[in-house]
Protein backbone atom coordinates (compact mmCIF):
# COMPACT_ATOMS: atom_id res chain seq x y z
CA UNK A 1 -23.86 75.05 84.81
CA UNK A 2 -25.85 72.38 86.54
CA UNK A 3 -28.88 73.44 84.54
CA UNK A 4 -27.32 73.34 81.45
CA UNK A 5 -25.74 69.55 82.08
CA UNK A 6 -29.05 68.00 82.80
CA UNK A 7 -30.52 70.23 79.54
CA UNK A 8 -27.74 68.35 77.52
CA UNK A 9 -28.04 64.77 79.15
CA UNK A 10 -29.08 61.85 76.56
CA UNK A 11 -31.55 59.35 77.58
CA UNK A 12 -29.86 55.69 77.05
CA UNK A 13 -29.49 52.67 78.04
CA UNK A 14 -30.05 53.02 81.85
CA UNK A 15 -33.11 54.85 81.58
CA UNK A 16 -34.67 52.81 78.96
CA UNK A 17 -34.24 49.77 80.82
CA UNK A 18 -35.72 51.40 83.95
CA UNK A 19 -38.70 52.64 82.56
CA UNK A 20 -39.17 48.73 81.47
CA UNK A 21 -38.85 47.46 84.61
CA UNK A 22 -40.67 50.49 86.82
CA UNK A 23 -43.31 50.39 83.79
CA UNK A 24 -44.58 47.28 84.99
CA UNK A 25 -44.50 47.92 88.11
CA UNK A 26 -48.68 47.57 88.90
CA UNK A 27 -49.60 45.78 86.14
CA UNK A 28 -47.00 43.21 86.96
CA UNK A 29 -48.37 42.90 90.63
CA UNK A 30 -51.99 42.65 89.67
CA UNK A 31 -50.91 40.00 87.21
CA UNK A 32 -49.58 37.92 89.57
CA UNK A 33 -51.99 37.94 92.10
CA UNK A 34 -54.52 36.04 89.98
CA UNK A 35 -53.63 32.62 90.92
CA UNK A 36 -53.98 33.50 94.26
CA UNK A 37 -57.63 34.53 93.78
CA UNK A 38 -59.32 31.12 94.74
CA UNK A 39 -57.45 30.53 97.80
CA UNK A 40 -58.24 34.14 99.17
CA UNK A 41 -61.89 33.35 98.55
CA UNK A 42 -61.63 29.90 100.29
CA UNK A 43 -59.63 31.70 103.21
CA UNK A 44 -62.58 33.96 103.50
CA UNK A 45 -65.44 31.61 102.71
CA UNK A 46 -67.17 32.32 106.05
CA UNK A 47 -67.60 35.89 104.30
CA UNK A 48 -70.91 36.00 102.00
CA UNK A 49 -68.81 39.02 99.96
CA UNK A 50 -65.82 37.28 99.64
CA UNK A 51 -66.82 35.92 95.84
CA UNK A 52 -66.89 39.41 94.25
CA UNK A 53 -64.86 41.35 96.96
CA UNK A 54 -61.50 39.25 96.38
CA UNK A 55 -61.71 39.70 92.74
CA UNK A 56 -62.77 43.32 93.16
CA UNK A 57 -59.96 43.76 95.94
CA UNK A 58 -57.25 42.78 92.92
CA UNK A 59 -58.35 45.22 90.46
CA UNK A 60 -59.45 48.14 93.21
CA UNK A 61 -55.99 50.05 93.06
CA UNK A 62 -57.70 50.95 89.37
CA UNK A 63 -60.35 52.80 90.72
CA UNK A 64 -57.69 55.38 92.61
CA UNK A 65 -55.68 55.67 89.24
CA UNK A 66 -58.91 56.27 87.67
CA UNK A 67 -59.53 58.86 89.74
CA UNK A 68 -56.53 60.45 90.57
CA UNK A 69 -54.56 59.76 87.68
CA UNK A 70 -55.37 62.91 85.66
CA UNK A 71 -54.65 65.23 89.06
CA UNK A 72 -51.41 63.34 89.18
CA UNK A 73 -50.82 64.22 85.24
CA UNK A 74 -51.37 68.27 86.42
CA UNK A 75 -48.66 67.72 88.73
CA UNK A 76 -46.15 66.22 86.24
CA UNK A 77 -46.98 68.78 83.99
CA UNK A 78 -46.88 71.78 86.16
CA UNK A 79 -43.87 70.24 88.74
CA UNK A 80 -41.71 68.18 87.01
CA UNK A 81 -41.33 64.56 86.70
CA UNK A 82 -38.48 62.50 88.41
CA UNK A 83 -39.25 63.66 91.80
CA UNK A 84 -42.98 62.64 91.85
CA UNK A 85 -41.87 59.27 90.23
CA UNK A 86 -39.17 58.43 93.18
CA UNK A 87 -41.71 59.61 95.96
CA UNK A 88 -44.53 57.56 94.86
CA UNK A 89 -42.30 54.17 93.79
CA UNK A 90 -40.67 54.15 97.48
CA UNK A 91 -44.43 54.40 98.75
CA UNK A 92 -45.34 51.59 96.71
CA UNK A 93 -43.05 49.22 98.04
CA UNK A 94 -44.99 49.35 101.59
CA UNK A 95 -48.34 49.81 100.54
CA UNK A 96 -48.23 46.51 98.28
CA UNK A 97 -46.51 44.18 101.07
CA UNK A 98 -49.32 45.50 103.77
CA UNK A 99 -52.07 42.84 103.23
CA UNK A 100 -49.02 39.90 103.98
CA UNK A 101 -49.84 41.30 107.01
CA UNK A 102 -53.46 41.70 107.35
CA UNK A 103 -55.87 38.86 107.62
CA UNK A 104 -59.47 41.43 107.32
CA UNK A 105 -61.09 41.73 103.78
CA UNK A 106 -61.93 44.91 104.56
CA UNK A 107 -58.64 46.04 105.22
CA UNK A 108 -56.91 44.57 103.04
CA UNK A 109 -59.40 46.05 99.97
CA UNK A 110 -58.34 49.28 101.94
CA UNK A 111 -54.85 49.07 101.58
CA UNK A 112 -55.40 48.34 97.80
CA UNK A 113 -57.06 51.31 97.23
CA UNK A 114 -54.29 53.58 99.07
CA UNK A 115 -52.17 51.51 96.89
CA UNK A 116 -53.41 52.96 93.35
CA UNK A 117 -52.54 56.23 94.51
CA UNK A 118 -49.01 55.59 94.07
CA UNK A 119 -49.78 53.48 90.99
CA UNK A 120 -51.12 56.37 89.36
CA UNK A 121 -48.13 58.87 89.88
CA UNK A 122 -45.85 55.81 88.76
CA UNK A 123 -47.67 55.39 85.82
CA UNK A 124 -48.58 58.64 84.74
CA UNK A 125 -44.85 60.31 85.41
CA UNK A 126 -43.41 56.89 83.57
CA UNK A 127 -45.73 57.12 80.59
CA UNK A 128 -44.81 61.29 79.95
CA UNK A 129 -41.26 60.43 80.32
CA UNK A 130 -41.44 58.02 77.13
CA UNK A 131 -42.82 60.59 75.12
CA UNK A 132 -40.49 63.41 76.85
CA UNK A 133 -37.27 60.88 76.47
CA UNK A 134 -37.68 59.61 72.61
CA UNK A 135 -38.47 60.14 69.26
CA UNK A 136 -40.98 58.17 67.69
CA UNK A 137 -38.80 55.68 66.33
CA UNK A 138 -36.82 55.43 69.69
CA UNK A 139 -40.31 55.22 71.74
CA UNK A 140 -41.33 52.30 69.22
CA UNK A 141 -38.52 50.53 70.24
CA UNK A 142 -38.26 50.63 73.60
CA UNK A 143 -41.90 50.31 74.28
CA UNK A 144 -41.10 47.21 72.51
CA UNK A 145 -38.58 46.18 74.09
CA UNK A 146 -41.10 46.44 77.56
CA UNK A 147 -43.67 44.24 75.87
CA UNK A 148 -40.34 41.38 75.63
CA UNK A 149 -38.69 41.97 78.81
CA UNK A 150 -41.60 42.36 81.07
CA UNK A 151 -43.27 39.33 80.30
CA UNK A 152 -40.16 37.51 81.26
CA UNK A 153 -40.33 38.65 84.68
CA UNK A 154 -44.39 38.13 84.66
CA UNK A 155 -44.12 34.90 83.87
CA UNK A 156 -41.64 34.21 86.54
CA UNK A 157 -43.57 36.04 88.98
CA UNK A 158 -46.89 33.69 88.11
CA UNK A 159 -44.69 30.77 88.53
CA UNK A 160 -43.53 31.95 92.04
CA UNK A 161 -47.07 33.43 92.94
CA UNK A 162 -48.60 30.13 92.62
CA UNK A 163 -45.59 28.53 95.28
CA UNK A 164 -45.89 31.47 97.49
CA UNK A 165 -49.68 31.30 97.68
CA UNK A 166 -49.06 27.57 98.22
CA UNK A 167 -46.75 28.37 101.49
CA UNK A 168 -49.31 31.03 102.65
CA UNK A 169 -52.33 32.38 101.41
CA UNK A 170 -51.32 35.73 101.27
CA UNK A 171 -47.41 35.16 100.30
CA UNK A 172 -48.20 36.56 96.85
CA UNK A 173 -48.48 40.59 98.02
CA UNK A 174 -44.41 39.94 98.95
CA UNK A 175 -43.90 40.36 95.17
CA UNK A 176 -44.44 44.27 95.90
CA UNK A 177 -41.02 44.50 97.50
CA UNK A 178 -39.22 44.24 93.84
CA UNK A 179 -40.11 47.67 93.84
CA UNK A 180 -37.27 48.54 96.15
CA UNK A 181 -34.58 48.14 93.80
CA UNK A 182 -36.53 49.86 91.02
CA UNK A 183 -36.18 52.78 93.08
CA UNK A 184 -32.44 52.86 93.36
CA UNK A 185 -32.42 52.77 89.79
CA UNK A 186 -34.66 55.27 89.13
CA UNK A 187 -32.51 57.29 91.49
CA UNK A 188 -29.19 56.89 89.72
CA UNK A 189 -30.73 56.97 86.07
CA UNK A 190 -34.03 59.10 85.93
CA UNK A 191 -33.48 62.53 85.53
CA UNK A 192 -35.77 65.56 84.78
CA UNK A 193 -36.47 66.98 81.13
CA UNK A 194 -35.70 70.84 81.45
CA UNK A 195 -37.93 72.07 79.12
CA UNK A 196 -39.99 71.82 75.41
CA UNK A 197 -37.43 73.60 73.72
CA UNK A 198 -34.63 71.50 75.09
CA UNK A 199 -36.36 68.37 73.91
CA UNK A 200 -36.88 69.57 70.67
CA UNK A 201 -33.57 70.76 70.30
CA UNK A 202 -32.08 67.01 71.24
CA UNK A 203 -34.72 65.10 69.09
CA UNK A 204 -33.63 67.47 66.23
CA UNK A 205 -37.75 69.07 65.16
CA UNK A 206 -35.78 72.62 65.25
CA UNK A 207 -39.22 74.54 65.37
CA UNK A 208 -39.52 76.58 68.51
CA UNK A 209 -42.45 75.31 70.76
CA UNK A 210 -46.23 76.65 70.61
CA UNK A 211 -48.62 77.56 72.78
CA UNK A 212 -51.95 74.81 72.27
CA UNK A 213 -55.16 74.82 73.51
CA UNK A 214 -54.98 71.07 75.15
CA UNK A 215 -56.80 68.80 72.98
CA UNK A 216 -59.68 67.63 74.39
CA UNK A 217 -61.43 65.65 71.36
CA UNK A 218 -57.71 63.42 70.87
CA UNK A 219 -58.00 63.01 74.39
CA UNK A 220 -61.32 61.66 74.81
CA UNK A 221 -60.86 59.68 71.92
CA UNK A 222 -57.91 57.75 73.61
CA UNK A 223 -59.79 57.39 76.82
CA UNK A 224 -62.81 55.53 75.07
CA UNK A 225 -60.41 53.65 73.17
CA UNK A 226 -58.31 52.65 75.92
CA UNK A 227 -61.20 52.16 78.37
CA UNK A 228 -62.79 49.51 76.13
CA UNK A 229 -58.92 47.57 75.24
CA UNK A 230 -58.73 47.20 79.09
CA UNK A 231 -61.81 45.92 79.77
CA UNK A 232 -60.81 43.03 77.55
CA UNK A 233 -57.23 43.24 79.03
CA UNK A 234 -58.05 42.60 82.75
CA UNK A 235 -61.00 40.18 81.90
CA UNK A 236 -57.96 36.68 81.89
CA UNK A 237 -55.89 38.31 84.65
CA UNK A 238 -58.61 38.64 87.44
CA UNK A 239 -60.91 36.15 86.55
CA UNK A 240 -58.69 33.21 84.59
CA UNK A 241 -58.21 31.35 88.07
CA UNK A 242 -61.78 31.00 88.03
CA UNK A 243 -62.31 29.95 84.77
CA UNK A 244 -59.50 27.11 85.06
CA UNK A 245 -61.62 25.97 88.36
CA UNK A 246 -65.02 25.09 85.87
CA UNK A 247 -62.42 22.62 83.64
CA UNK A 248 -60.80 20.80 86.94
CA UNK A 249 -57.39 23.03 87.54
CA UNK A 250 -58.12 23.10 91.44
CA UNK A 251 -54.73 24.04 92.99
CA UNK A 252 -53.51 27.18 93.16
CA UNK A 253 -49.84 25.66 92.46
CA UNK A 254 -50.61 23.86 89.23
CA UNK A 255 -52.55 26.98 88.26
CA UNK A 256 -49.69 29.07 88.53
CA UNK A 257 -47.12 25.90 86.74
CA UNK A 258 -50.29 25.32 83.89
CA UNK A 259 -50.16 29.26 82.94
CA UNK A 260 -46.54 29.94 83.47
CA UNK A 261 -45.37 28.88 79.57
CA UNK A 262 -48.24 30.22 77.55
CA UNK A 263 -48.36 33.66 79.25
CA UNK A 264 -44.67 34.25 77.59
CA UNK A 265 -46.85 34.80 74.52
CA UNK A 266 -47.51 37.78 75.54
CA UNK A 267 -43.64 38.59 74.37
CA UNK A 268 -45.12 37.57 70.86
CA UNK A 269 -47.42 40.32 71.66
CA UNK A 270 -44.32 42.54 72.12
CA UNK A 271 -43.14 41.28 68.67
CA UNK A 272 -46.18 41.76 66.90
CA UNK A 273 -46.08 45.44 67.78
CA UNK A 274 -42.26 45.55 66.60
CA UNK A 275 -43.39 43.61 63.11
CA UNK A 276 -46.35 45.92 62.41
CA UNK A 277 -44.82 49.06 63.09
CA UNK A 278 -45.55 50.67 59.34
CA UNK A 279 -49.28 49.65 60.05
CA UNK A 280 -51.55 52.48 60.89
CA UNK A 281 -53.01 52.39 64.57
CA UNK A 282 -56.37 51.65 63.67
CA UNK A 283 -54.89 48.53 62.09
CA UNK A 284 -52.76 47.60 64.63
CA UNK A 285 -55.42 48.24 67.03
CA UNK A 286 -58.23 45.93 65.67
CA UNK A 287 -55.08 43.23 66.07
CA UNK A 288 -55.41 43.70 69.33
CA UNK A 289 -59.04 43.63 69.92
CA UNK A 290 -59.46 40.40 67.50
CA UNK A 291 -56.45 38.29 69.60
CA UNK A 292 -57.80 39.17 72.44
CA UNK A 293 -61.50 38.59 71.74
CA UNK A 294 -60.42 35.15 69.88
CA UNK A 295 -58.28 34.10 72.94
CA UNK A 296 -60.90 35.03 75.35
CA UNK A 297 -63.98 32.65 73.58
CA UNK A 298 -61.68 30.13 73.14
CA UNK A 299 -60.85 29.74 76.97
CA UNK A 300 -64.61 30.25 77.06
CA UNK A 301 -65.32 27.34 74.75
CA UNK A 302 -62.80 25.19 76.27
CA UNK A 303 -63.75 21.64 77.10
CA UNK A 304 -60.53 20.75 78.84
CA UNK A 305 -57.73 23.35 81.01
CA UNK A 306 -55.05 21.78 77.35
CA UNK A 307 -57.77 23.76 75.19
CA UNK A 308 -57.70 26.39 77.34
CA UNK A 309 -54.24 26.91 77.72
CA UNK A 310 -54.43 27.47 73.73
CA UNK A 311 -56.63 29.91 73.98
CA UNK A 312 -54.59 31.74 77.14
CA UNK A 313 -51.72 31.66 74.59
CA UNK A 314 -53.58 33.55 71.66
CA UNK A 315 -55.16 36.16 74.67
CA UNK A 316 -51.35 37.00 75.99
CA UNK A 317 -50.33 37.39 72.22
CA UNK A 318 -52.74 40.33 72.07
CA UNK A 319 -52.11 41.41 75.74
CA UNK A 320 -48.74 42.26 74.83
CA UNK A 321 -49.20 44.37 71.69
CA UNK A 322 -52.08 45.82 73.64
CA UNK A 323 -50.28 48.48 75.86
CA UNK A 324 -47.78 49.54 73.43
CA UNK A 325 -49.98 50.17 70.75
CA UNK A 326 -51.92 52.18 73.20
CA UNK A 327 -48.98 54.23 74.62
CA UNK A 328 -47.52 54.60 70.96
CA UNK A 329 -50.60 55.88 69.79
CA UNK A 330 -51.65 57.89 72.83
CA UNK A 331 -48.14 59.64 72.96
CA UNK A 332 -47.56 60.47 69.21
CA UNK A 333 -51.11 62.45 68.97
CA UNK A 334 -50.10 64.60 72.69
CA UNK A 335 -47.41 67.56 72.40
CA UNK A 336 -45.10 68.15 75.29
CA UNK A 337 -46.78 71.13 77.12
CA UNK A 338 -50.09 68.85 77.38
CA UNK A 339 -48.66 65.38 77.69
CA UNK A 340 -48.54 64.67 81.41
CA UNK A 341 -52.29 65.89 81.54
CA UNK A 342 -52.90 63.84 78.79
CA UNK A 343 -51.35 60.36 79.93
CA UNK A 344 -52.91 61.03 82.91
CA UNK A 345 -56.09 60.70 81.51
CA UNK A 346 -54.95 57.66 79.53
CA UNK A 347 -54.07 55.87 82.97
CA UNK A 348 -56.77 56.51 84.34
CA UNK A 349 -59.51 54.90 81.51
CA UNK A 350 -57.06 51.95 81.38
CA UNK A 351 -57.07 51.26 85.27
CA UNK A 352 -61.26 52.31 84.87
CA UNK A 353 -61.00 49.62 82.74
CA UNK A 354 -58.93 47.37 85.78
CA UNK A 355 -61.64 48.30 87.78
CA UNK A 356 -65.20 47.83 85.60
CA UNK A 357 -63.64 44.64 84.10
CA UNK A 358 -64.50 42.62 86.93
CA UNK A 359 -68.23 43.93 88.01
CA UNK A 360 -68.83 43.58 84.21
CA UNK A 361 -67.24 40.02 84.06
CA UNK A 362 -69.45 39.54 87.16
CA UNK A 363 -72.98 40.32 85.85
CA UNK A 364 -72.27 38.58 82.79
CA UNK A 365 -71.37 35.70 84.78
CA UNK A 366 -74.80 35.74 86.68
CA UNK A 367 -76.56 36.21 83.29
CA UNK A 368 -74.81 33.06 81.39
CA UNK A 369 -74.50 31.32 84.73
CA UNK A 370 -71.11 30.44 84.26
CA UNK A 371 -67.28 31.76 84.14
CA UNK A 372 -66.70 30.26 81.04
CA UNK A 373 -69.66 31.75 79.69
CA UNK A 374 -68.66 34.94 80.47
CA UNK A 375 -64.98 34.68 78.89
CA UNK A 376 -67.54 33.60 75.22
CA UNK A 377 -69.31 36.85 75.27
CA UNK A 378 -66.35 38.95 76.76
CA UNK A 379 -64.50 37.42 73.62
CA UNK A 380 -67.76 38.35 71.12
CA UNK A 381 -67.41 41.78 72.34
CA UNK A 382 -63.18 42.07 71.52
CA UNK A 383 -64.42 40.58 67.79
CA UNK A 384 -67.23 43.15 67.36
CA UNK A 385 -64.42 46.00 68.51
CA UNK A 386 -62.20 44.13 66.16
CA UNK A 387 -64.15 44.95 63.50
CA UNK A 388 -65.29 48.27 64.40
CA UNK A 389 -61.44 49.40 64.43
CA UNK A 390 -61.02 48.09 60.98
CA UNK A 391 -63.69 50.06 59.51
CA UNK A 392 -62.64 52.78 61.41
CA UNK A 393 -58.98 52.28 59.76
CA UNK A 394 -60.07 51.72 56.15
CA UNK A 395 -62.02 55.15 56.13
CA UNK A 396 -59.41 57.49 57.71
CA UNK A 397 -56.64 55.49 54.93
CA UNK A 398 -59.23 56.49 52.13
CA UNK A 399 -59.71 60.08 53.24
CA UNK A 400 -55.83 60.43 54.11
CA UNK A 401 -54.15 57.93 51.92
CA UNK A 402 -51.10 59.52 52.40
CA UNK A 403 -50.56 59.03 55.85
CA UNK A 404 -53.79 56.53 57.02
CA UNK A 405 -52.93 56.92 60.60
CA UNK A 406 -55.73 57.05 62.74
């Protein structure tokens, strides 16, 4: 009888908003961390690495999802998912708080690392659930509904991140314990989709289940897709301290009170998504790529940190619409029995991404000599992708003008 209750139990209101708040759970903490880049690099000026390793150390949990992201999407799909998702959120707690602690580089790039192992079960269990939970309507909306709500809390976290950094220069890794009460609610709410026929039973498709070969050409369409979209994602949000530096925003505490209003555009973002819903992903995909790439060489261009603000606002605007339309796209194309697998594969290119964003931002720096210069070509290289997705869209509507999804 047990079985059969959980079988029949209807995702609502408590899951959905859990999944928006434990969703965000990584990204959210790397966001935040970026106005505290500069004043880790002055605290470890004495150390010649210390200008590439602190970025680096931001984005390194990225390289552990990208490499253990698809082993954690095995597990989901062969053990289940609410269980991996509790252990792994508890861990993450700890793990994110350690470097408040530390006061060695090394270590602290360390703990990082350990730290996107958890990140990738959180992400990878959260991101099958959403397709396991809802519909594609349903999904839509709630992924939505992420984009709004976890902005909010972003933006309040960059605000705070700035004041805590102020206080201490590693305050900012306290933001980590938030996690904490995610996990109670995951405990009360999550609970554990029984099986494929179940699912389709409760989201009413009525055919019984089939056996697929998992798809590997969808899949490593997605990842190339969603490796380049976070290279252009993580490009602001690891190097934007730096770039405000080379137009006079010095302090780490106006840095985080300058970017606090404009990065709740990225709730636009969300909205964006919502409004262009009947759009075909391609389409709504080269929106992305061309906010982003417009936002980016306009903070690039900027003569003054009010010029670049502008530009930060039109960057968040795509950042927003830029994991949803991923995930919605990602999920729709993956059936049940393969999903976990592969969304694990999808975490992992978009934390590759987290990871190669900054080396890349790097050499392009030491080519054009400086930051700014290396938001202008970052942002030429969202435009060209811009227009490569539209192309891309325009043929698969003409050969499948009924449907002219991509």
């Amino acid at each position: 009888m047990a079985h059969a209750a959980s079988d029949e139990r209807q995702p609502g209101i408590g899951q959905g908003l859990t999944v928006i708040a434990a969703g965000f759970l990584p990204i959210l903490a790397i966001v935040t961390l970026f106005p505290a880049v500069p004043a880790i690099i002055d605290h470890f000026s004495a150390n010649p690495n210390a200008g590439w390793m602190v970025p680096a150390m931001v984005s390194a949990p990225g390289l552990a999802i990208a490499l253990l992201a698809p082993f954690a999407g095995i597990l989901v799909d062969r053990f289940g998912r609410r269980k991996l998702l509790l252990i792994s959120t508890f861990f993450y707690a700890f793990l994110g708080a350690i470097p408040f602690l530390l006061n060695d580089l090394n270590l602290m790039y360390a703990s990082r690392v350990v730290l996107g192992v958890t990140e990738a079960a959180i992400l990878t269990t959260l991101n099958t659930l959403i397709g396991d939970y809802w519909d594609d309507v349903p999904r839509r909306r709630w992924l939505a509904l992420q984009g709004s709500a976890g902005p909010l809390l972003a933006s309040g976290m960059i605000f705070g991140a700035g004041y805590l950094t102020a206080l201490r220069w590693n305050g900012v890794f306290l933001i980590y314990l938030v996690a904490f009460p995610i996990f109670v609610a995951m405990l009360v709410f999550m609970f554990e989709p029984r099986n494929d026929a179940t699912l389709r039973q409760r989201l009413a498709i009525g055919a019984a289940p089939a056996t697929t070969r998992f798809p590997w050409k969808t899949t490593v369409e997605i990842g190339a897709v969603t490796l380049f979209t976070a290279f252009l994602y993580y490009v602001f949000i690891v190097n934007g301290g730096m770039a405000f530096r080379e137009v006079g925003v010095q302090s780490s505490e106006d840095l985080g009170r300058i970017t606090a209003i404009p990065s709740l555009f990225i709730i636009a973002g969300a909205g964006v998504f919502w409004l262009t819903g009947r759009l075909s992903s391609g389409a709504q995909l080269a929106i992305v790529l061309a906010l982003l790439g417009l936002g980016l060489a306009t903070i690039g261009r900027a003569p003054n940190w009010q010029v670049m603000v502008a530009g930060l606002a039109v960057q968040q605007t795509g950042a927003g619409m830029a994991i949803p339309t991923l995930l919605a796209w990602a999920q729709s194309k993956l059936p049940f029995e393969h999903r976990g697998r592969g969304m694990g594969v999808w975490t992992a290119c978009f934390f590759f991404g987290q990871f190669l964003s900054p080396l890349l931002v790097s050499l392009i720096r030491t080519a054009t000599v400086t930051m700014q210069g290396a938001f202008l070509c970052a942002g030429i290289i969202g435009g060209i992708g811009a227009l490569v997705a539209i192309v891309g869209a325009v043929r698969r509507a003409a050969s499948h003008p009924l449907t002219a999804e991509v």
